[in-house]
C-alpha atoms as a PDB file:
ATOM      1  CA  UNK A   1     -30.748 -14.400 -34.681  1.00  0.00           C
ATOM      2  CA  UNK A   2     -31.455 -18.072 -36.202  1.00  0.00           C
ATOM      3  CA  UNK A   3     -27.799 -18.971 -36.274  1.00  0.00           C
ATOM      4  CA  UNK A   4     -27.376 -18.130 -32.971  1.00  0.00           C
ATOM      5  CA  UNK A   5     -30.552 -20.393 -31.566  1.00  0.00           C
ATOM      6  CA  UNK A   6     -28.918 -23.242 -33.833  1.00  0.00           C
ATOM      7  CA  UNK A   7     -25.354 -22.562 -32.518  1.00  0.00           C
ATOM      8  CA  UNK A   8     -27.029 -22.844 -29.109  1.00  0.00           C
ATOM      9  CA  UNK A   9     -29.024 -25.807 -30.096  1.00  0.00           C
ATOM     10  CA  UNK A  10     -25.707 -27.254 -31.504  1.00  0.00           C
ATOM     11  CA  UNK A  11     -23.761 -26.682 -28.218  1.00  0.00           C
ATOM     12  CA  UNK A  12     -26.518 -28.391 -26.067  1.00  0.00           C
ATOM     13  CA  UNK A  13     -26.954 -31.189 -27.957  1.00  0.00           C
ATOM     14  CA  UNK A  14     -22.805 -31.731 -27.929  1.00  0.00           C
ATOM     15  CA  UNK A  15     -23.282 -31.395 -23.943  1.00  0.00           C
ATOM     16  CA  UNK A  16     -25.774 -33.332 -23.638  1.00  0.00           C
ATOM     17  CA  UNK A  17     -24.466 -36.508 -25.901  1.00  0.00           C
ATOM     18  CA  UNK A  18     -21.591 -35.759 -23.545  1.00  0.00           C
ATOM     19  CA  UNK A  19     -22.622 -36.251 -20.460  1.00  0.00           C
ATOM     20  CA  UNK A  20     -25.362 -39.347 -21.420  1.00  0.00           C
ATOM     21  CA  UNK A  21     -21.653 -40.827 -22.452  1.00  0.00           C
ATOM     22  CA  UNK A  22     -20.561 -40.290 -19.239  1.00  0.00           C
ATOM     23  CA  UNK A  23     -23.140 -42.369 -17.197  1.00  0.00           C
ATOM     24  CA  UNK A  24     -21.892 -45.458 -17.720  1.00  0.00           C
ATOM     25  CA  UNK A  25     -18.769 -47.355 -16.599  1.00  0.00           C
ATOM     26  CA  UNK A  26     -16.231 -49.508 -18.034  1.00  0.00           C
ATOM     27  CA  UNK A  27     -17.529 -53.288 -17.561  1.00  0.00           C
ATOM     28  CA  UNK A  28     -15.742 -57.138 -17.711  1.00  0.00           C
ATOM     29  CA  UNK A  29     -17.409 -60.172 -17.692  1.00  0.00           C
ATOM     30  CA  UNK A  30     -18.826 -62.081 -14.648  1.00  0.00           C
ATOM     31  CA  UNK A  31     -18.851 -65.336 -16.397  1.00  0.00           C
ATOM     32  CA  UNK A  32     -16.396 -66.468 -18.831  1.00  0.00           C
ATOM     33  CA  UNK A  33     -17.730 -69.941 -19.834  1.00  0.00           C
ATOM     34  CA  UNK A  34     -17.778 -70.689 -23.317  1.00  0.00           C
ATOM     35  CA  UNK A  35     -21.378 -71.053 -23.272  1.00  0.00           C
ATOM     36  CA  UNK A  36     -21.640 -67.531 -21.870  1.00  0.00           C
ATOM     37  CA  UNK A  37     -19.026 -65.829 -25.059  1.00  0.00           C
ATOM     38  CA  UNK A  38     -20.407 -68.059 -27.738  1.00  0.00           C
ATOM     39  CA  UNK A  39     -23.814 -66.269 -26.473  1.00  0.00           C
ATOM     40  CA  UNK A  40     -22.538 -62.687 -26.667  1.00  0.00           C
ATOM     41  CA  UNK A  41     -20.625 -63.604 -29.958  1.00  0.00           C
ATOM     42  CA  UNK A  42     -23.764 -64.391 -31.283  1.00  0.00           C
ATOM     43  CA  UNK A  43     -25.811 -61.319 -30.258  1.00  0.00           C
ATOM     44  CA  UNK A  44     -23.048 -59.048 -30.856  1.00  0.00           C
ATOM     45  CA  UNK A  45     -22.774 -60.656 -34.587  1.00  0.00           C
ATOM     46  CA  UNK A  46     -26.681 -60.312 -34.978  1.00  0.00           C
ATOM     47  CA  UNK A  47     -26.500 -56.335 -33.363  1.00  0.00           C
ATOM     48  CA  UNK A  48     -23.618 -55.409 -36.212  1.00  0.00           C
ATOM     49  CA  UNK A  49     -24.600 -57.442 -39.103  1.00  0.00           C
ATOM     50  CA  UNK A  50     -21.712 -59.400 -38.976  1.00  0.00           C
ATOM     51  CA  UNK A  51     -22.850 -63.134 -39.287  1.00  0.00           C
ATOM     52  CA  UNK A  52     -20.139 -65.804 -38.624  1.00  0.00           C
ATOM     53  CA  UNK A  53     -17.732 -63.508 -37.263  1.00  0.00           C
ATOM     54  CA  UNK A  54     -15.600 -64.890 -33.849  1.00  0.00           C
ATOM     55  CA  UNK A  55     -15.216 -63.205 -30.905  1.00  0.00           C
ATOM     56  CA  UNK A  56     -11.978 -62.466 -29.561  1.00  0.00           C
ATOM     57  CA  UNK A  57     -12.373 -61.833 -26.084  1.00  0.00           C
ATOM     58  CA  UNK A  58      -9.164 -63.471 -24.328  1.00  0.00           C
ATOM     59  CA  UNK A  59      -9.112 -60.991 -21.445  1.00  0.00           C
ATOM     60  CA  UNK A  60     -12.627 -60.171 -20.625  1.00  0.00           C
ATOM     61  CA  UNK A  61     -11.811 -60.703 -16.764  1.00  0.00           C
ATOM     62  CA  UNK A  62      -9.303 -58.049 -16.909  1.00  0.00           C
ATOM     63  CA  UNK A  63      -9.996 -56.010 -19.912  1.00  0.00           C
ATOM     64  CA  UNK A  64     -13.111 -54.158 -21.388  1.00  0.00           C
ATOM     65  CA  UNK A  65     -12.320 -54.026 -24.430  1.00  0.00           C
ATOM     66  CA  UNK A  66     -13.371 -56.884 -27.291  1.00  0.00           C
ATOM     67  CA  UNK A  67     -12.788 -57.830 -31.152  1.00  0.00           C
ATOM     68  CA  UNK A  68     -15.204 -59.266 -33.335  1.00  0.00           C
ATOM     69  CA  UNK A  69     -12.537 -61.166 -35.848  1.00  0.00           C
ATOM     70  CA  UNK A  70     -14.269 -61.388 -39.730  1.00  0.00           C
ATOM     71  CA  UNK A  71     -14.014 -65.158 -40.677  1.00  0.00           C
ATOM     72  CA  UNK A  72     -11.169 -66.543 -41.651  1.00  0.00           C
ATOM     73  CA  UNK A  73     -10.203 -66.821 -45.303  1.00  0.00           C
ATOM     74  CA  UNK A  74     -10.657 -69.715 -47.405  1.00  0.00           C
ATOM     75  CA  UNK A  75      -9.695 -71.450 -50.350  1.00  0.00           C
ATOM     76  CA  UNK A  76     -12.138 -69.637 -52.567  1.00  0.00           C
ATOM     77  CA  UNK A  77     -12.025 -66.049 -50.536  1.00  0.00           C
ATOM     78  CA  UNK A  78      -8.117 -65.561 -49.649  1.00  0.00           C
ATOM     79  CA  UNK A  79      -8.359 -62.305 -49.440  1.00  0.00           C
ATOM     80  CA  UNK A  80     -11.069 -60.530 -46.769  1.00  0.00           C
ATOM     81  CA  UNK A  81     -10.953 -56.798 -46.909  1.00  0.00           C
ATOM     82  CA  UNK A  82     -13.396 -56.696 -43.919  1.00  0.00           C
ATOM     83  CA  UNK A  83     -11.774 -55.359 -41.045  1.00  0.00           C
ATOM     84  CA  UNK A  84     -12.063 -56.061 -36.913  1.00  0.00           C
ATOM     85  CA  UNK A  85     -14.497 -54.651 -35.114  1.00  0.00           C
ATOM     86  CA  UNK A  86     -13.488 -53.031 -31.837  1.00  0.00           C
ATOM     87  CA  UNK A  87     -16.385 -52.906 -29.100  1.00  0.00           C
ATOM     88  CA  UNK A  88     -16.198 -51.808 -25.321  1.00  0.00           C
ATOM     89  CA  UNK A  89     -17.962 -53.534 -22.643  1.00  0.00           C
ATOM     90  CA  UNK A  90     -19.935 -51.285 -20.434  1.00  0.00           C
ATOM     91  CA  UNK A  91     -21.967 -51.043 -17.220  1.00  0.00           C
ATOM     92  CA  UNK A  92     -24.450 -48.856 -16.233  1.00  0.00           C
ATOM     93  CA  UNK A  93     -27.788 -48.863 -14.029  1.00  0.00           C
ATOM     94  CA  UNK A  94     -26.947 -52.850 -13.327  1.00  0.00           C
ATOM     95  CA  UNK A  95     -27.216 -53.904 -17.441  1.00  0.00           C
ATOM     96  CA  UNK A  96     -24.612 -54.758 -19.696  1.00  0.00           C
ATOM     97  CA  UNK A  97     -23.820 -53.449 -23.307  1.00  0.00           C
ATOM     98  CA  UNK A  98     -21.231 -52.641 -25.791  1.00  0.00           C
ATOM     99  CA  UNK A  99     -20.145 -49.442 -27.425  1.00  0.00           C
ATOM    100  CA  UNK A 100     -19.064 -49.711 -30.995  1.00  0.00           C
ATOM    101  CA  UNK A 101     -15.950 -47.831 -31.290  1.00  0.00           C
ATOM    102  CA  UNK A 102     -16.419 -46.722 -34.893  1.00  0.00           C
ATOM    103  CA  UNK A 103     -19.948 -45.323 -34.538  1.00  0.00           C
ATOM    104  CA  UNK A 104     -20.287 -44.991 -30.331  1.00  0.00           C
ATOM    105  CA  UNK A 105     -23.388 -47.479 -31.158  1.00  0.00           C
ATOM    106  CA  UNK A 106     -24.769 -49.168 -27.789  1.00  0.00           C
ATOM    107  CA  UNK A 107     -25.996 -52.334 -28.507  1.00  0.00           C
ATOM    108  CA  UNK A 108     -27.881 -53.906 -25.512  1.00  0.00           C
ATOM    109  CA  UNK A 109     -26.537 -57.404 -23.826  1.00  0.00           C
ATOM    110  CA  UNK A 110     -29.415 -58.657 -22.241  1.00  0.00           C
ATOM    111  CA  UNK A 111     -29.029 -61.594 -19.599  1.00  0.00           C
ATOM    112  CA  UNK A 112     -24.624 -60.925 -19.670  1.00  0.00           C
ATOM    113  CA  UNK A 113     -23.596 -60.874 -16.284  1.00  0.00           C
ATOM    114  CA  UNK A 114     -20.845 -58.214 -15.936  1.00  0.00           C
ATOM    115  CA  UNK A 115     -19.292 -55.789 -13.029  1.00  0.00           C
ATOM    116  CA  UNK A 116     -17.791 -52.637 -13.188  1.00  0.00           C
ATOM    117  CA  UNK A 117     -13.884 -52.810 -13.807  1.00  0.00           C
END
């Protein structure tokens, strides 16, 4: 009897992560001015913990999807194991935010002017 009121906990949860994933929309940017991505770089580098890291966001007009790029390597660190972090720009009840790809994290991009794609 308690493993099936956990199995049915279990299946409504998995619906119901489901279909909060499915109210939002695939987003681009509004504005593309470098003042505008070095602002997102810096709150997306601040949301993941990933201080210093660039944004790589060459087709944001077109594309939803973004890379935060570790730093590059040095003189006294040639070798960076750290790897690129893939994020997807989303819409949903008129604000902005990314989705982690690794860990389906939202992290909240207050004042980023996007649309739906």
């Amino acid at each position: 009897m308690i493993r099936s009121f956990a199995l049915s906990f279990a299946v409504l949860g998995a619906v119901g992560c489901q279909h909060a994933a499915e109210n939002h929309e695939p987003a681009i940017l509004s504005d593309e001015s470098s003042e505008m991505l070095d602002a997102i770089e810096e709150q997306l580098s601040i949301a993941t913990n990933k201080r210093g890291w660039r944004l790589d966001a060459a087709e944001t007009s077109t594309s939803s999807l973004m890379t935060l790029r570790p730093p590059k390597p040095n003189p006294l660190n040639t070798n960076n194991p750290d790897r690129p972090l893939m994020l997807k720009l989303r819409h949903r009840a008129g604000e902005c935010f990314a989705i982690r790809a690794d860990t389906s994290e939202e992290i909240p991009l207050p004042d980023v002017p996007c649309k739906p794609a």
